[in-house]
C-alpha atoms as a PDB file:
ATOM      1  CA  UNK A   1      17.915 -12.410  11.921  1.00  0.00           C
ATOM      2  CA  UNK A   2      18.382 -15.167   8.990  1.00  0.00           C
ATOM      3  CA  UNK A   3      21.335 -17.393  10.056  1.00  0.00           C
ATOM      4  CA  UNK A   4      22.698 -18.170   6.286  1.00  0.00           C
ATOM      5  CA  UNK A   5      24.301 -21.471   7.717  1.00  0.00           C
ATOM      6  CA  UNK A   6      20.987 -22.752   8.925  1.00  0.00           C
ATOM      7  CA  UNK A   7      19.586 -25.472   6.809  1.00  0.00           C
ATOM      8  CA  UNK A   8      16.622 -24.879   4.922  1.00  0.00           C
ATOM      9  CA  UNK A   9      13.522 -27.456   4.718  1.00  0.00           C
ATOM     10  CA  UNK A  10      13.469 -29.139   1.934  1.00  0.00           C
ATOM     11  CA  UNK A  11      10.049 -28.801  -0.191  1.00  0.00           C
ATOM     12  CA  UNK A  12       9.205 -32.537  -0.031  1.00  0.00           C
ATOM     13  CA  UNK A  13       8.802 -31.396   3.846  1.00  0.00           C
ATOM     14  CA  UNK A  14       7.300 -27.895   4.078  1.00  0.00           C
ATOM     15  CA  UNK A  15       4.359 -29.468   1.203  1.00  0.00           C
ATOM     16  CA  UNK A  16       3.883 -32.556   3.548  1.00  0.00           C
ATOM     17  CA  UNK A  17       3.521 -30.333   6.805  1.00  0.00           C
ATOM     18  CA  UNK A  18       1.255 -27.605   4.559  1.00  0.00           C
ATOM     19  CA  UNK A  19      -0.793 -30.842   3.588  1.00  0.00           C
ATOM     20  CA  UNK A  20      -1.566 -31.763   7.507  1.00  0.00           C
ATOM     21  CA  UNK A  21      -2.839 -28.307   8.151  1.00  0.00           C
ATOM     22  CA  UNK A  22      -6.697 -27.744   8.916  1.00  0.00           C
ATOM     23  CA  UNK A  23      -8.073 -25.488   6.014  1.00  0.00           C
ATOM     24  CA  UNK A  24     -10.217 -23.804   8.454  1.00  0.00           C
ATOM     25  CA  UNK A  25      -7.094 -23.314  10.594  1.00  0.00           C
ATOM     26  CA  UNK A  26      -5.745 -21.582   7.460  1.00  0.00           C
ATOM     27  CA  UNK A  27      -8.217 -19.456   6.752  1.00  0.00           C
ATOM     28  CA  UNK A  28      -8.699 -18.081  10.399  1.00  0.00           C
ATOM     29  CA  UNK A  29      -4.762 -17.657  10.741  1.00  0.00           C
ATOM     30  CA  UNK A  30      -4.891 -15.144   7.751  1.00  0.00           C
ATOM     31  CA  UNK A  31      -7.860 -13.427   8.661  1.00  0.00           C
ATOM     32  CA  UNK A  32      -6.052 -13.196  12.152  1.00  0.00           C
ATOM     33  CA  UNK A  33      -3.448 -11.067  10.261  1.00  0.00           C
ATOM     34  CA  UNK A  34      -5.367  -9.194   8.563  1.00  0.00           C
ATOM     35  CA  UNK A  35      -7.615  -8.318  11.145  1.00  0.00           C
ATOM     36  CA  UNK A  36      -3.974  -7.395  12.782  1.00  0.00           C
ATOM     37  CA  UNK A  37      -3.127  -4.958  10.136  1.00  0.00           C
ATOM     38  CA  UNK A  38      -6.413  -3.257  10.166  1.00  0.00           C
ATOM     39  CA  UNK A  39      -6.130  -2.769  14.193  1.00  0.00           C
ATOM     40  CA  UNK A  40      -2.703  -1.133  13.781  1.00  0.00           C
ATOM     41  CA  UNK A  41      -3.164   1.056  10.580  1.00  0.00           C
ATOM     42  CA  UNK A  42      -6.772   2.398  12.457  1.00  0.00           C
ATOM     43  CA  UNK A  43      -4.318   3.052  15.570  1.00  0.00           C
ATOM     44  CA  UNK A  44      -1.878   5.231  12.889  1.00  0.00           C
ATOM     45  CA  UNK A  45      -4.495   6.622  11.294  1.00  0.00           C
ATOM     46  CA  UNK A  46      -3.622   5.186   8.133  1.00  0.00           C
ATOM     47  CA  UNK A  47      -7.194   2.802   7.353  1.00  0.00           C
ATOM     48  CA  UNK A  48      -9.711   4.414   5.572  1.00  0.00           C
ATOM     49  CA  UNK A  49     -13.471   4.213   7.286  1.00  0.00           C
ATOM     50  CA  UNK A  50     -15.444   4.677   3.969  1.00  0.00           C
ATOM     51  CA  UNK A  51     -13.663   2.617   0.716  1.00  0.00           C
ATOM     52  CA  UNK A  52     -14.455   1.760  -2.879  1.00  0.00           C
ATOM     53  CA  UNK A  53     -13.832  -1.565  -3.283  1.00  0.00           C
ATOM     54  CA  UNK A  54     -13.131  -3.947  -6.297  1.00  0.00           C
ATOM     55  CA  UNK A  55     -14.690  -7.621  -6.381  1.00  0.00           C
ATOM     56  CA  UNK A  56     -12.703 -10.224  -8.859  1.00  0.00           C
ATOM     57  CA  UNK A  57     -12.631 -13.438  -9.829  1.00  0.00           C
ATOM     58  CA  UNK A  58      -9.100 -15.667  -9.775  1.00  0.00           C
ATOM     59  CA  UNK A  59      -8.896 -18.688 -11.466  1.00  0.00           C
ATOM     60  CA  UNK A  60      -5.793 -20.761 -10.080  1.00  0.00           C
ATOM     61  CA  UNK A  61      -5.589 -22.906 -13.376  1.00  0.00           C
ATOM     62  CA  UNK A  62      -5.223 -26.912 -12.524  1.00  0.00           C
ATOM     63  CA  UNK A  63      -4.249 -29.870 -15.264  1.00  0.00           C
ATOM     64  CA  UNK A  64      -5.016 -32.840 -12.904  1.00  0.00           C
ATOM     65  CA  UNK A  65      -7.872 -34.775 -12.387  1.00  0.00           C
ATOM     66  CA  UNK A  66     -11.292 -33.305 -12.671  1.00  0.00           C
ATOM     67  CA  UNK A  67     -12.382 -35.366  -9.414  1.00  0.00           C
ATOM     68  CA  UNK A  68      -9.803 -33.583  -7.463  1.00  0.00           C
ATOM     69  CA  UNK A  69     -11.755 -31.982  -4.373  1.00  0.00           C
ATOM     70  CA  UNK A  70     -12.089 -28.245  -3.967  1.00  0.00           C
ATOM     71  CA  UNK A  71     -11.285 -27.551  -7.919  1.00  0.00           C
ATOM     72  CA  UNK A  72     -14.316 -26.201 -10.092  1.00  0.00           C
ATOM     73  CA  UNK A  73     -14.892 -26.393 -13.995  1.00  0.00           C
ATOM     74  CA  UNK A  74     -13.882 -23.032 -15.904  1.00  0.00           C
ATOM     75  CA  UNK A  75     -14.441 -22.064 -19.329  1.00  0.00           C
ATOM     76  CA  UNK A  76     -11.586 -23.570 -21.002  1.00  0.00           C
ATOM     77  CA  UNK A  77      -8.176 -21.594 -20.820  1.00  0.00           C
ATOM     78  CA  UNK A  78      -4.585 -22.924 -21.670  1.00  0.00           C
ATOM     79  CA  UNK A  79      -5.381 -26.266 -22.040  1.00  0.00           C
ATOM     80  CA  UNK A  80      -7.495 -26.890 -19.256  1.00  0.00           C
ATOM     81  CA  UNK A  81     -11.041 -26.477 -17.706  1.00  0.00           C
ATOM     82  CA  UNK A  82     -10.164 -26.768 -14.581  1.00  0.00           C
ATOM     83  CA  UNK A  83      -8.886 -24.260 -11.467  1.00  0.00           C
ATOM     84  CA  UNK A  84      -9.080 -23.594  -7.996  1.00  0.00           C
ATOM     85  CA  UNK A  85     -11.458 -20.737  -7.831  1.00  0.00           C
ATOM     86  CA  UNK A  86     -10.956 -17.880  -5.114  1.00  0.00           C
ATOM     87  CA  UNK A  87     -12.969 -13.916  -5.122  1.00  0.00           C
ATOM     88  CA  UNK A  88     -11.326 -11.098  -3.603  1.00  0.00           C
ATOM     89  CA  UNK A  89     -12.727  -7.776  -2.336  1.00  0.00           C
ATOM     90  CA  UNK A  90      -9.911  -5.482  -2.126  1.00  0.00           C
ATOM     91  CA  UNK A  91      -9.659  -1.317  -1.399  1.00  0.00           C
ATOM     92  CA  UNK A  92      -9.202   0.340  -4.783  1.00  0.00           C
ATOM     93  CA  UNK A  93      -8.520   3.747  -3.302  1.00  0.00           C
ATOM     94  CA  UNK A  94      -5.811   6.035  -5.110  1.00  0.00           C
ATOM     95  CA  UNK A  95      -3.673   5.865  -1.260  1.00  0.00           C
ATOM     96  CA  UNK A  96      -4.612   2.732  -0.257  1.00  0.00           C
ATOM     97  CA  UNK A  97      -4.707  -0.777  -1.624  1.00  0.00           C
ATOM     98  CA  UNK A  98      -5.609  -3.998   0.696  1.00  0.00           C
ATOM     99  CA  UNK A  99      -7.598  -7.244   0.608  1.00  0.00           C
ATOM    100  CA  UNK A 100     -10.169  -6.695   2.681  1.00  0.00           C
ATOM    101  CA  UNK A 101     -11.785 -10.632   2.444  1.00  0.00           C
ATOM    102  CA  UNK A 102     -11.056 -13.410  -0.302  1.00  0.00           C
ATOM    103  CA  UNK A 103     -12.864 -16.542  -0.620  1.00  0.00           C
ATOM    104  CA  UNK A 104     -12.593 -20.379  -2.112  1.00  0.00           C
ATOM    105  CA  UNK A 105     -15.363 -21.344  -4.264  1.00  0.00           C
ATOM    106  CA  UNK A 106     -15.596 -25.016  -5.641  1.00  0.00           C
ATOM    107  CA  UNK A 107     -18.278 -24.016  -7.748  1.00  0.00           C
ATOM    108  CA  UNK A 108     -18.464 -21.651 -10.200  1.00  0.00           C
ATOM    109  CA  UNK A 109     -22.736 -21.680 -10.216  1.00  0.00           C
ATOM    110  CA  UNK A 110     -24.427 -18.358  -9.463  1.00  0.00           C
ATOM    111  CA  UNK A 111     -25.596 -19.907  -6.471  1.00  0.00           C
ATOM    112  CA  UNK A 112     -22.164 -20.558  -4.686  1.00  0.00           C
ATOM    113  CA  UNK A 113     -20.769 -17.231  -6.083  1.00  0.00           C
ATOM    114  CA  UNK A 114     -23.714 -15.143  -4.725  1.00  0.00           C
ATOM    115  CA  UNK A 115     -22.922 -16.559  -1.409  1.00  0.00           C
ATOM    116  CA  UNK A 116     -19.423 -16.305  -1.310  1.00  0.00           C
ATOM    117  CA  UNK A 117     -20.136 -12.395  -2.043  1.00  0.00           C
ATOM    118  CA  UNK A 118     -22.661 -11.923   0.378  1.00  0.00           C
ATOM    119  CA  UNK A 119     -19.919 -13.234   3.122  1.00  0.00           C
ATOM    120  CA  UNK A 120     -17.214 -11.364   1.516  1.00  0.00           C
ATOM    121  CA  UNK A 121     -18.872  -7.868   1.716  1.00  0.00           C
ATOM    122  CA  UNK A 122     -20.773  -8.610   5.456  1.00  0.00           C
ATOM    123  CA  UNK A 123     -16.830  -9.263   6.954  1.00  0.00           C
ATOM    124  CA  UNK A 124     -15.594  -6.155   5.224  1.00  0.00           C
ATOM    125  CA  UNK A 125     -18.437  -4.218   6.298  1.00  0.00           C
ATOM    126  CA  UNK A 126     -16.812  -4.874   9.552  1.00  0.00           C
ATOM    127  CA  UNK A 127     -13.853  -2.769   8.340  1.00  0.00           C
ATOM    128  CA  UNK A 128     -15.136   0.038   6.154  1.00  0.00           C
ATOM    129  CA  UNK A 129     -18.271   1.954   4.625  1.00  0.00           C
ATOM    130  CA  UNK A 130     -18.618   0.246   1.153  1.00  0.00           C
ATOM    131  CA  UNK A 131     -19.475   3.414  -1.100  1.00  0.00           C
ATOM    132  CA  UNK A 132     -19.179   1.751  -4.241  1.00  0.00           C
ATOM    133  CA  UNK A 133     -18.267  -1.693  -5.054  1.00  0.00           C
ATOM    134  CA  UNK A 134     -16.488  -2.234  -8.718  1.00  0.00           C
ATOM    135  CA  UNK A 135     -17.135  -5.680 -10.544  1.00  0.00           C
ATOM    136  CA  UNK A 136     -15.408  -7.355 -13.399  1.00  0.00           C
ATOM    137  CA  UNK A 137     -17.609  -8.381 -16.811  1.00  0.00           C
ATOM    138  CA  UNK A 138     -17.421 -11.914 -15.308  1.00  0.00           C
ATOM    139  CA  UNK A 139     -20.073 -11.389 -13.153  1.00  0.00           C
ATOM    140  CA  UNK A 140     -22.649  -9.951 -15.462  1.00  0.00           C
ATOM    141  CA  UNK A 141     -25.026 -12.430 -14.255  1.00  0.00           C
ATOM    142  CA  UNK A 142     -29.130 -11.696 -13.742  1.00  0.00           C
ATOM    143  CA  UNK A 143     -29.430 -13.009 -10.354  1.00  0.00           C
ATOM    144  CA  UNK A 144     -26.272 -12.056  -9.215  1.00  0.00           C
ATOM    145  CA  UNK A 145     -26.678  -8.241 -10.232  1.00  0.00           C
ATOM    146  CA  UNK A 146     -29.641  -8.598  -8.342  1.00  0.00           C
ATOM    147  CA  UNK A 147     -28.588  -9.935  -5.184  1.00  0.00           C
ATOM    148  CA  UNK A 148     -26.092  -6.891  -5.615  1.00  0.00           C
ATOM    149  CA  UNK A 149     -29.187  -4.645  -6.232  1.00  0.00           C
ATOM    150  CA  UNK A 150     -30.507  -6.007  -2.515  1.00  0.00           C
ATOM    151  CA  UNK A 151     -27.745  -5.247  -0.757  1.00  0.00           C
ATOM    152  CA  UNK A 152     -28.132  -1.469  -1.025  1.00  0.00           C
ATOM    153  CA  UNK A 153     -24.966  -0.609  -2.344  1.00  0.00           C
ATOM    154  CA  UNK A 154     -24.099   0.857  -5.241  1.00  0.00           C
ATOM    155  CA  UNK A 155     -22.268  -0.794  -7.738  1.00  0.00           C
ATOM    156  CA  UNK A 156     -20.792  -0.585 -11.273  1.00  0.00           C
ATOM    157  CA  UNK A 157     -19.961  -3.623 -13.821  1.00  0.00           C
ATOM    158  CA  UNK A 158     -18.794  -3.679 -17.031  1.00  0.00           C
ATOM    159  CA  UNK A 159     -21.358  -5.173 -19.299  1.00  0.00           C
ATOM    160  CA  UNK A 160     -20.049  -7.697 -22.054  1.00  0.00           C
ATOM    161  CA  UNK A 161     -21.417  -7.163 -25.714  1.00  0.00           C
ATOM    162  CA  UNK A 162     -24.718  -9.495 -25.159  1.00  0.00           C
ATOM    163  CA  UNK A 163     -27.640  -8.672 -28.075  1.00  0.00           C
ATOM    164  CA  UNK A 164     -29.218  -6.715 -25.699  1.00  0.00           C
ATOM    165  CA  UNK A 165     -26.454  -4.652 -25.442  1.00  0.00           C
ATOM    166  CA  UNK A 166     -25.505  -4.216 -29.297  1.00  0.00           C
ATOM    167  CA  UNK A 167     -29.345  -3.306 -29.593  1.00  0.00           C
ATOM    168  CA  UNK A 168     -29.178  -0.905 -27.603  1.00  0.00           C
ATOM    169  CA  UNK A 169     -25.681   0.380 -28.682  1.00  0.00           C
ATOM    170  CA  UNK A 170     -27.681   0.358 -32.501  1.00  0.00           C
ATOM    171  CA  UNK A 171     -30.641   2.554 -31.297  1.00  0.00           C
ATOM    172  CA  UNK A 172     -28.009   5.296 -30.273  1.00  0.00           C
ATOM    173  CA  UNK A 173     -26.253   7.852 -32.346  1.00  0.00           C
ATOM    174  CA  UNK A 174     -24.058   9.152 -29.608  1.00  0.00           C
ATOM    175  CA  UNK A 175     -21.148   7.492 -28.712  1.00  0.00           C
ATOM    176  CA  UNK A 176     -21.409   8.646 -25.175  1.00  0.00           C
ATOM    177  CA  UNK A 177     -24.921   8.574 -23.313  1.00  0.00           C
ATOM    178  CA  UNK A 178     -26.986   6.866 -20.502  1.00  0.00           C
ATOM    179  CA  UNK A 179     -29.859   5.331 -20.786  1.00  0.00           C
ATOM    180  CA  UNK A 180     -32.318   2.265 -18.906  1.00  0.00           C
ATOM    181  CA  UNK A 181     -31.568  -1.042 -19.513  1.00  0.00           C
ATOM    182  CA  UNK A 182     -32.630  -4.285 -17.746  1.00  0.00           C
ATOM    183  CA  UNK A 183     -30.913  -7.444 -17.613  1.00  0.00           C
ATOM    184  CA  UNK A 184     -33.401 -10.519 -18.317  1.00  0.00           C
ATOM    185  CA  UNK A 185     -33.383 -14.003 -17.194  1.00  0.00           C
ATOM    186  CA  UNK A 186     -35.877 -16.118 -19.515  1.00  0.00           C
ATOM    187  CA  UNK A 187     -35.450 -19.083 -17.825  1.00  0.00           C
ATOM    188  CA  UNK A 188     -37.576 -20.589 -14.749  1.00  0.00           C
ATOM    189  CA  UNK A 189     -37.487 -18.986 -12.637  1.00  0.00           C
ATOM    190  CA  UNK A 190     -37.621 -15.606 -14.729  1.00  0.00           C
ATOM    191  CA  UNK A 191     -35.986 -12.197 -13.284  1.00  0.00           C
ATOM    192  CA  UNK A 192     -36.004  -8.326 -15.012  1.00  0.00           C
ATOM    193  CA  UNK A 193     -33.771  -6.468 -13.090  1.00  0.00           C
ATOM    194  CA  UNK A 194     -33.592  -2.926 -14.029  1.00  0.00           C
ATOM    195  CA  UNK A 195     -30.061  -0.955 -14.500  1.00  0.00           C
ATOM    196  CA  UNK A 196     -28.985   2.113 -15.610  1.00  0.00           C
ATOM    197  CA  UNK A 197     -26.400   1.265 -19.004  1.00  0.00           C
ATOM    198  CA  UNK A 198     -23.761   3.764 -19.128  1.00  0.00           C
ATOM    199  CA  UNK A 199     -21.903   3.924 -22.243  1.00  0.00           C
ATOM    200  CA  UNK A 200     -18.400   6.197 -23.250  1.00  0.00           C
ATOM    201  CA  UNK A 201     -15.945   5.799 -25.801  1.00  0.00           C
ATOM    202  CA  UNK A 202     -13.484   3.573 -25.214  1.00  0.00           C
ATOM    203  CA  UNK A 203     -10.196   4.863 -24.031  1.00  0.00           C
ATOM    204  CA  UNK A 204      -7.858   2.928 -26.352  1.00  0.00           C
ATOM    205  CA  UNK A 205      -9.513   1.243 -28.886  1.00  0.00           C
ATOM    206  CA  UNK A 206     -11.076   3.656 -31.805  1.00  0.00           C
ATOM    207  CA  UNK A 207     -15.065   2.740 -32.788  1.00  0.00           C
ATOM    208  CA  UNK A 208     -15.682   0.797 -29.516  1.00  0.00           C
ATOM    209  CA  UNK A 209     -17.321   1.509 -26.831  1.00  0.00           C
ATOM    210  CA  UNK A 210     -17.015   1.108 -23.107  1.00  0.00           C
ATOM    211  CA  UNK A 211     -20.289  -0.127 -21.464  1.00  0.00           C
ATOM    212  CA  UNK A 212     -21.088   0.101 -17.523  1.00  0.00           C
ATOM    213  CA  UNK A 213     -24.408  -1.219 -15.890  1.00  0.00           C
ATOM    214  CA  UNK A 214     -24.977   0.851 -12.526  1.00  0.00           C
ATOM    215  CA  UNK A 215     -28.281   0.555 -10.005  1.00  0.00           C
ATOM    216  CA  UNK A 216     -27.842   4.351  -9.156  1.00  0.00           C
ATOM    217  CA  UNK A 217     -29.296   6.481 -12.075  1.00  0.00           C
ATOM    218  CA  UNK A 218     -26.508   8.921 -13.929  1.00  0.00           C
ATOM    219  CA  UNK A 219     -26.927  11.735 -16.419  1.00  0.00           C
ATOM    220  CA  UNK A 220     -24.637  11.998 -19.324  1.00  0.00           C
ATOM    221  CA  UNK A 221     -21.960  14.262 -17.464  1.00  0.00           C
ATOM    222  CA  UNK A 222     -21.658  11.695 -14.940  1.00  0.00           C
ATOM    223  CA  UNK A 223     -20.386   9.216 -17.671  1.00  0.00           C
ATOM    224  CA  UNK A 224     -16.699   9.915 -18.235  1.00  0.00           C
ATOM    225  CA  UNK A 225     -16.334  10.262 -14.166  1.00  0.00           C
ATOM    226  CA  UNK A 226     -18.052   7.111 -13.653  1.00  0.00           C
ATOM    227  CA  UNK A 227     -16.053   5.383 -16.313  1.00  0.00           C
ATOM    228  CA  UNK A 228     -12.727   6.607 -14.824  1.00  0.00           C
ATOM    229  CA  UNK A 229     -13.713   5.795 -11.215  1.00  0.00           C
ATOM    230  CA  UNK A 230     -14.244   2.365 -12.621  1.00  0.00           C
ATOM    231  CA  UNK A 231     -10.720   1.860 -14.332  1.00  0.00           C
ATOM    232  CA  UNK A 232      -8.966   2.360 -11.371  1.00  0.00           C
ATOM    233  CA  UNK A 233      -9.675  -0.847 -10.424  1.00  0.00           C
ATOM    234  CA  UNK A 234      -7.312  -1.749 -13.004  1.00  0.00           C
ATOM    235  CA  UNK A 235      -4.153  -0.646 -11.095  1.00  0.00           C
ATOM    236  CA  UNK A 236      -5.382  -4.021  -8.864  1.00  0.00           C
ATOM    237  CA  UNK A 237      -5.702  -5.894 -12.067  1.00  0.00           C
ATOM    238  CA  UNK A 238      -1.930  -4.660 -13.132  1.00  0.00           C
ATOM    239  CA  UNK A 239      -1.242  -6.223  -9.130  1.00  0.00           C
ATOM    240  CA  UNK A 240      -2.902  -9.159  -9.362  1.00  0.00           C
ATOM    241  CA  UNK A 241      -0.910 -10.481 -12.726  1.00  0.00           C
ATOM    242  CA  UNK A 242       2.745  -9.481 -11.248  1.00  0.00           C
ATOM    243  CA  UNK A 243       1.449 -11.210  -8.064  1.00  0.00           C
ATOM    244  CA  UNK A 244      -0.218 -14.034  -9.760  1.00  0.00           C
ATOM    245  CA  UNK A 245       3.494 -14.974 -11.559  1.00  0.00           C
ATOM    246  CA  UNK A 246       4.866 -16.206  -7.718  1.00  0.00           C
ATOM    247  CA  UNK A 247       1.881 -18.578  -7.301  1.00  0.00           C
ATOM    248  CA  UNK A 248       3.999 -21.766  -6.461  1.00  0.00           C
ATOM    249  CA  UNK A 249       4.199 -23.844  -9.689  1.00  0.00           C
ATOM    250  CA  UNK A 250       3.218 -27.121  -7.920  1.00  0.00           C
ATOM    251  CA  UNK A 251       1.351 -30.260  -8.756  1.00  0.00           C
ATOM    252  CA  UNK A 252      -0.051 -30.651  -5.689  1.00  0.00           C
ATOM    253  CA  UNK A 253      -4.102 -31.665  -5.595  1.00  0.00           C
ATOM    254  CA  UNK A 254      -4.147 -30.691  -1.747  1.00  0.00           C
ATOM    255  CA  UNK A 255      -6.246 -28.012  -0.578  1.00  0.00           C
ATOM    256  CA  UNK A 256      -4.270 -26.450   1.956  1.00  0.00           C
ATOM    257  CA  UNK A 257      -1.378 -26.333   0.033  1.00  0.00           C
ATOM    258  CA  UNK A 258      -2.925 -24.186  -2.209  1.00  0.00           C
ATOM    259  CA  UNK A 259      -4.914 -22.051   0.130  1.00  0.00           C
ATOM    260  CA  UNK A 260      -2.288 -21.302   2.203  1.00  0.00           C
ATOM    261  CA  UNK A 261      -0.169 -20.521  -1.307  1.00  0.00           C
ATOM    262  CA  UNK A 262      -3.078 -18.044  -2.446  1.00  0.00           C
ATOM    263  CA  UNK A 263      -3.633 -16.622   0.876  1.00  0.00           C
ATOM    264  CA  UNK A 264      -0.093 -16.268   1.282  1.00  0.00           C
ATOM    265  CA  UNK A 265       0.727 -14.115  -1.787  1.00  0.00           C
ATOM    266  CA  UNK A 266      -2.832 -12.021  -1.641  1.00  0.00           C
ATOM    267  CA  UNK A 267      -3.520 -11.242   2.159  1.00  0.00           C
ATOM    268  CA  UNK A 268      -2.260  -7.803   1.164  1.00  0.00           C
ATOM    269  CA  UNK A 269      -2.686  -6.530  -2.658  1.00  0.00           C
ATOM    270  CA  UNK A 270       0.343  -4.393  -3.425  1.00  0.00           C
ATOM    271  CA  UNK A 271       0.929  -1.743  -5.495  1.00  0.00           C
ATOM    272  CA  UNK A 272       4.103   0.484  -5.084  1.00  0.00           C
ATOM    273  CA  UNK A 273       4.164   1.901  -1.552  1.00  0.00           C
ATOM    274  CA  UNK A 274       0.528   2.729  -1.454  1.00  0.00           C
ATOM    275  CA  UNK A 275      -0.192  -0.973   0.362  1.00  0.00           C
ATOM    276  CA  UNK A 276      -1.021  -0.126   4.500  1.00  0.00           C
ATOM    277  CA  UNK A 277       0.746  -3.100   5.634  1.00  0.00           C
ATOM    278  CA  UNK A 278       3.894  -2.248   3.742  1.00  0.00           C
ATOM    279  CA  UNK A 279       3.837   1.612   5.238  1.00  0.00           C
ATOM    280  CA  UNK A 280       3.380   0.483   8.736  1.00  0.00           C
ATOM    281  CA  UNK A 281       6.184  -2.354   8.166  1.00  0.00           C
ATOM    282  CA  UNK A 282       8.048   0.653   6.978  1.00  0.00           C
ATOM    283  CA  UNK A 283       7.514   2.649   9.868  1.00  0.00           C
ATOM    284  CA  UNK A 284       5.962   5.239   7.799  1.00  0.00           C
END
């Protein structure tokens, strides 16, 4: 129990001692506790063994230098071009919701993101059966769709507006249907990776559309389940922002202060009472 006469540190001191940390110290700390969680929601029978599961980008936006360590360039947002870069692949099931890995990147290539995905879904492999794996629009890249194409499992992305995408959208009177598409890398080295492009109305917006790329082929009745599958990855999204607004408004350009800080507030995604760790906490 709190004793409300105790003195609390003050935040010159708990940012100095969060500065001295190890990162790698960090990191394996919180995937202590979440490989803690797991153990004991498996033992209540409360973890899932098969999950859909969402990836996502989160840009930790950052005003200060540019040759601050561990921060990557960003398309530019809110006055900056700068942020400290993390992906998280979280459960997006209906009963459950929890971060199953997350991940720093200081680079924002294709390169260091492929990686950082390939780790991300081998540790949570560890945990569950991936039977589908959700992905934002901000990974609609070639060779990244086709490293996700490798790894066997099936996916679905949103696909931004590209040419090849209006073309297609043109060539088709229907404003729901599913058809082959291929993404195209024309420069060295060139990639065609072949999709399946399923397109519904949109759900709020009148004469748009909503447009999915998939590596599993669909017919036309599977589009409106596939396209409501994929926006329940948005009840993450909805916990992400709420989250998001208690990132620590600091200044600091130390790493470990702001991995611990991220790790901190998105070990465990939350939403309502459908989180594990929150349930078992609860004793439910």
């Amino acid at each position: 129990m709190l004793d409300l006469d105790d003195r609390s540190p003050l935040a010159k001191s708990l940012l100095y001692n969060l500065g001295t940390m190890d990162v790698d110290a960090i990191d394996g700390q919180f995937d202590g506790v979440r490989d803690q969680f797991i153990a004991q929601a498996r033992k209540a029978r409360r973890f899932p063994t098969t999950a859909e599961v969402a990836l996502d980008l989160h840009e930790w936006l950052y005003y200060g230098s540019k040759q601050t360590p561990m921060v990557a360039r960003i398309n530019p947002d809110r006055g900056t071009n700068l942020a400290y870069v993390f992906v998280t692949l979280c459960i997006v099931s209906p009963s459950t919701r929890f971060t199953l890995a997350s991940k720093h990147v200081p680079r924002t290539d294709t390169t260091s993101l492929i990686g950082a995905i390939l780790d991300m879904i081998e540790t949570a492999r560890e945990a569950v059966s991936i039977t589908r794996l959700y992905c934002d629009r901000g990974l609609y890249r070639v060779e990244l769709v086709n490293a996700l194409v490798d790894l066997d499992v099936e996916f679905v992305m949103r696909a931004p507006k590209t040419p090849g995408i209006k073309r297609v959208l043109s060539e088709h009177d229907a404003e729901r249907f599913v058809t082959n598409y291929e993404l195209v890398r024309r420069a060295s080295p060139t990639m065609r990776v072949p999709v399946t492009l399923v397109v519904v109305p949109h759900n709020s917006r009148d004469d748009d559309s909503l447009c999915l790329i998939t590596n599993r082929t669909r017919t036309v009745d599977e589009a409106v389940p596939l396209a409501q599958a994929y926006q329940r990855r948005w009840g993450i999204e909805t916990s992400y922002r709420k989250t998001g607004g208690f990132l620590p408004r600091t200044t600091s350009p130390v790493f470990a202060v702001r991995l611990f800080s991220f790790c901190l507030l998105w070990q465990c995604t939350i939403s309502g009472s459908s989180c594990v760790c929150c349930s078992l906490s609860n004793g439910e």
